[in-house]
C-alpha atoms as a PDB file:
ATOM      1  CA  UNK A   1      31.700 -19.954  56.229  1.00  0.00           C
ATOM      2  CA  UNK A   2      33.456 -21.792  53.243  1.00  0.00           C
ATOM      3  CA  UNK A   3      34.664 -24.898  52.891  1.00  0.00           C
ATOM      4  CA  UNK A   4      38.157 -25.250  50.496  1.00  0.00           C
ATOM      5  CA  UNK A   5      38.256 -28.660  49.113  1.00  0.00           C
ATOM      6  CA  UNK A   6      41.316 -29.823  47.154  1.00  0.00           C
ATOM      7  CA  UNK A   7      43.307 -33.028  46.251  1.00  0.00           C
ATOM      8  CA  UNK A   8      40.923 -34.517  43.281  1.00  0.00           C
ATOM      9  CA  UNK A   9      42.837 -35.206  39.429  1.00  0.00           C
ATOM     10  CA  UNK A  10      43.590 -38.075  37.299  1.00  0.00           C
ATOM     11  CA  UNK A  11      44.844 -41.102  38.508  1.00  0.00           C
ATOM     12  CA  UNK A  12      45.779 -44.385  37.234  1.00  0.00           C
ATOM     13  CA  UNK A  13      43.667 -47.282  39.518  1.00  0.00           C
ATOM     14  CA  UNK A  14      45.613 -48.611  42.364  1.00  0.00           C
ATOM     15  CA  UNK A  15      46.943 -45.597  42.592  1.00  0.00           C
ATOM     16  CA  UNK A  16      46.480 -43.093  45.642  1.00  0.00           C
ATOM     17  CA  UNK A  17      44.920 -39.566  46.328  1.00  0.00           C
ATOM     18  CA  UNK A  18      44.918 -37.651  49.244  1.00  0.00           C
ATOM     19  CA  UNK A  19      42.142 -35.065  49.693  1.00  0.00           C
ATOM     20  CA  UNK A  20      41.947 -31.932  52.026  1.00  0.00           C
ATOM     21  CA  UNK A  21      39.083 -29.782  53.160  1.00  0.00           C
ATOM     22  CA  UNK A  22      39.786 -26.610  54.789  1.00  0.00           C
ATOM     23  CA  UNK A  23      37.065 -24.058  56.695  1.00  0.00           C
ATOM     24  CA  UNK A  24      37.629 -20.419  56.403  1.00  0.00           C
ATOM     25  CA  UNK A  25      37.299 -19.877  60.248  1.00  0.00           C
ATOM     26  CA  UNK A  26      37.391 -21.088  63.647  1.00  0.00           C
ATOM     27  CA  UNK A  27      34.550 -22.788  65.616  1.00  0.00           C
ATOM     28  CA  UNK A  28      33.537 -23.007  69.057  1.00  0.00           C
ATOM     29  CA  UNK A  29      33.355 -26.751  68.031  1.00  0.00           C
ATOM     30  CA  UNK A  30      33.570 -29.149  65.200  1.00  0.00           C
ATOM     31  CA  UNK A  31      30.953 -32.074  65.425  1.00  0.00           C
ATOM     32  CA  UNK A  32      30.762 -34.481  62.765  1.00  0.00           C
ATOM     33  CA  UNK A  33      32.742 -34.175  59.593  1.00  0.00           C
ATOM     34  CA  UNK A  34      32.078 -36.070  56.185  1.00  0.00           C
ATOM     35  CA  UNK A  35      32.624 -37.238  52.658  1.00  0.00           C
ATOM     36  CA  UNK A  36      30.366 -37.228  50.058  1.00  0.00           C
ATOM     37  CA  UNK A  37      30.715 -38.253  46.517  1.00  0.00           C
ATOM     38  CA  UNK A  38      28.645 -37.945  43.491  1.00  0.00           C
ATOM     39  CA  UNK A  39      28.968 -39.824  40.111  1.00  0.00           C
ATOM     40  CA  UNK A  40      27.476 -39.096  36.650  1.00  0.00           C
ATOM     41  CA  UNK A  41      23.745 -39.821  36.762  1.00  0.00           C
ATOM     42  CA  UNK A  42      23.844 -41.321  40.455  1.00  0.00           C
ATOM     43  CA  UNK A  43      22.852 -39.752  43.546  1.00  0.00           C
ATOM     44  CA  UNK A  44      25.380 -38.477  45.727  1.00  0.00           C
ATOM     45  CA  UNK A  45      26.396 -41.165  48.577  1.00  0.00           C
ATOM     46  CA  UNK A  46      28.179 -41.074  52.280  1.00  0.00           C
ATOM     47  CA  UNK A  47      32.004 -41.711  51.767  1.00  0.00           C
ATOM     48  CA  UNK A  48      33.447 -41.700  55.084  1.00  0.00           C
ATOM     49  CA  UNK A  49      32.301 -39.346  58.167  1.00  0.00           C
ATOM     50  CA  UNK A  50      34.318 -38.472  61.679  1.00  0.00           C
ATOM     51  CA  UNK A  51      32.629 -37.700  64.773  1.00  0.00           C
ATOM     52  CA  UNK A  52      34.133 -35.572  67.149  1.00  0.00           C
ATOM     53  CA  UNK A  53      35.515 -37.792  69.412  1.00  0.00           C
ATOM     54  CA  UNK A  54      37.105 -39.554  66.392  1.00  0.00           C
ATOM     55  CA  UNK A  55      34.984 -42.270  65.905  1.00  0.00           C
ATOM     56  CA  UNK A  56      34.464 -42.888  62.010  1.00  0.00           C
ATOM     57  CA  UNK A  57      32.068 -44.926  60.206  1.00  0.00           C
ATOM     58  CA  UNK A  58      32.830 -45.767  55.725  1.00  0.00           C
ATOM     59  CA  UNK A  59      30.940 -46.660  53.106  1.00  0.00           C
ATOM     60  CA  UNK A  60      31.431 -50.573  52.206  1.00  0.00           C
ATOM     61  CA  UNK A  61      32.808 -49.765  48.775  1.00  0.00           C
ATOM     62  CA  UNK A  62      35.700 -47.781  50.141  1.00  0.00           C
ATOM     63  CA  UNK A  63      36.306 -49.990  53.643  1.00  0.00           C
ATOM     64  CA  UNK A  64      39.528 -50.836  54.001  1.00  0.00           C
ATOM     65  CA  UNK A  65      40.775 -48.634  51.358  1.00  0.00           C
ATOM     66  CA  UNK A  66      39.710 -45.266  52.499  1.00  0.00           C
ATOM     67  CA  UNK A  67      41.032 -43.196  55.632  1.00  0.00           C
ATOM     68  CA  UNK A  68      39.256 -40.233  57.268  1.00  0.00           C
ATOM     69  CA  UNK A  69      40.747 -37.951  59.210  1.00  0.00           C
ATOM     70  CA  UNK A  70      40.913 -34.716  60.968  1.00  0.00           C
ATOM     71  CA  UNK A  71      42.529 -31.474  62.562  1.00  0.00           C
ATOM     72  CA  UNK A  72      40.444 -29.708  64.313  1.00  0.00           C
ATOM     73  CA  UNK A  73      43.421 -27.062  65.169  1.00  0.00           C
ATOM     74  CA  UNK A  74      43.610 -26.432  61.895  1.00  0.00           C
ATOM     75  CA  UNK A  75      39.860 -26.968  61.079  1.00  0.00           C
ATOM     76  CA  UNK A  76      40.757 -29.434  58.532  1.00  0.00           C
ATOM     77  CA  UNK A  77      39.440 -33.187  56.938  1.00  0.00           C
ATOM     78  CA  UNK A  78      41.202 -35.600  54.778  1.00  0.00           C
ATOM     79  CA  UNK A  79      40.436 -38.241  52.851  1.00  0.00           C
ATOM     80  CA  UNK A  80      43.124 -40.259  52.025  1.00  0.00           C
ATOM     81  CA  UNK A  81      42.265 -42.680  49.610  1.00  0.00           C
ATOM     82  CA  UNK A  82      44.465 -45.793  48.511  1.00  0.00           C
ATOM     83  CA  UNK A  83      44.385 -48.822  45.724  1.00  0.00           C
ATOM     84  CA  UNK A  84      41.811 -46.441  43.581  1.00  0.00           C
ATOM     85  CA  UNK A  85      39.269 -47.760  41.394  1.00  0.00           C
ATOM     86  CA  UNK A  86      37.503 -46.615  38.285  1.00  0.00           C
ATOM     87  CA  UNK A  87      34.054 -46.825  40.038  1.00  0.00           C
ATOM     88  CA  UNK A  88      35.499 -44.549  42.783  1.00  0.00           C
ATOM     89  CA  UNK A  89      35.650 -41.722  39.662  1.00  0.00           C
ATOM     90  CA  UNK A  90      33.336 -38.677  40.921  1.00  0.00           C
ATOM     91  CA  UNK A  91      32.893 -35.258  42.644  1.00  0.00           C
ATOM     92  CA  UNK A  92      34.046 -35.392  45.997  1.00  0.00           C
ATOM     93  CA  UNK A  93      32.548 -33.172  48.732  1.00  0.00           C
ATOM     94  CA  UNK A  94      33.347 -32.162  52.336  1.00  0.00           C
ATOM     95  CA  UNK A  95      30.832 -31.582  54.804  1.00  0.00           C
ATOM     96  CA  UNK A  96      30.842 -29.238  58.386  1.00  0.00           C
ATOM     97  CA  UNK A  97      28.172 -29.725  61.242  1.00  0.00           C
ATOM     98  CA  UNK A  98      29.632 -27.277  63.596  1.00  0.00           C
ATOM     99  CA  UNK A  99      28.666 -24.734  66.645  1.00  0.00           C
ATOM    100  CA  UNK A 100      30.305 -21.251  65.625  1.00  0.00           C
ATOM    101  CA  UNK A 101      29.373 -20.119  68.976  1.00  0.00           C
ATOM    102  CA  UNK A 102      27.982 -22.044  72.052  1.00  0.00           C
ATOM    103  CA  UNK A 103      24.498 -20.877  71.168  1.00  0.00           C
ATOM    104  CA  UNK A 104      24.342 -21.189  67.312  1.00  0.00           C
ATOM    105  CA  UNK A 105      25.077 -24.536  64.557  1.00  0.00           C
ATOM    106  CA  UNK A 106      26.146 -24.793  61.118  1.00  0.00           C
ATOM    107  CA  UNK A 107      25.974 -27.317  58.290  1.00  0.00           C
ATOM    108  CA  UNK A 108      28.057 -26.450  55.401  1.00  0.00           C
ATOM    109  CA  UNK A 109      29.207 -28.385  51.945  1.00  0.00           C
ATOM    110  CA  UNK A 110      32.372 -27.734  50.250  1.00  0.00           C
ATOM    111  CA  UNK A 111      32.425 -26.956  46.191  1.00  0.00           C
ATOM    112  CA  UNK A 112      32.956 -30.320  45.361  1.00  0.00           C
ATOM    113  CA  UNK A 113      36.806 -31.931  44.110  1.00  0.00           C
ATOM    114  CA  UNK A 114      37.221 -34.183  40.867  1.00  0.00           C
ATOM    115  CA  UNK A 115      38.508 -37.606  40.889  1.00  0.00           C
ATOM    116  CA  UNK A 116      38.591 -39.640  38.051  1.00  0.00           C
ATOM    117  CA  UNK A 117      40.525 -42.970  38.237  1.00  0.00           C
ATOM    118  CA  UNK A 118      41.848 -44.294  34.938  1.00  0.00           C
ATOM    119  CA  UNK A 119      41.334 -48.116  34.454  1.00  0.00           C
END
């Protein structure tokens, strides 16, 4: 299973991105689906996750100006992010906790997206 991330450039801040995650199959069920970004030197940090029954939870920094979403149809997550800041400038990464099959579970990472916000 891969994940396709995409979305990440070079924006000016207060400006908007909108990044997209895609799985390279079908499951038997998608369970919780994340964000994860990691900066220069810094460890890599929760974003935003989505449980299956849509609940979501976001990191403080990005409350408010963050959005997670998903389409499970089209075994998809977005991030869309608005009113972007410089400190919001690192590799983004999806994450999958899923159940290919009723009897098996996966936990994938995507290859990671760039964002760098321009002050």
């Amino acid at each position: 299973v891969q994940l396709q991330a995409s979305g990440g450039g070079l924006v000016q801040a207060g400006g908007s991105l909108r990044l997209s995650c895609v799985a390279s199959r079908r499951f038997y069920r998608i369970d919780n689906l994340g964000w994860f970004r990691q900066a220069p030197g810094k460890e890599r940090e929760l974003v935003a996750s989505i449980t299956s029954g849509g609940s979501t939870k976001y990191a403080n920094s990005v409350q408010g100006r963050f959005t997670i979403s998903r389409d499970d149809a089209e075994h998809t997550v977005y991030l869309q992010m608005n009113s972007l800041k410089p400190e919001d400038t690192a590799v983004y990464y999806c994450n999958l906790n899923a159940k290919p099959s009723i009897d098996a579970r996966i936990h994938v990472w995507g290859q990671g997206t760039q964002v760098t916000v321009s002050s």
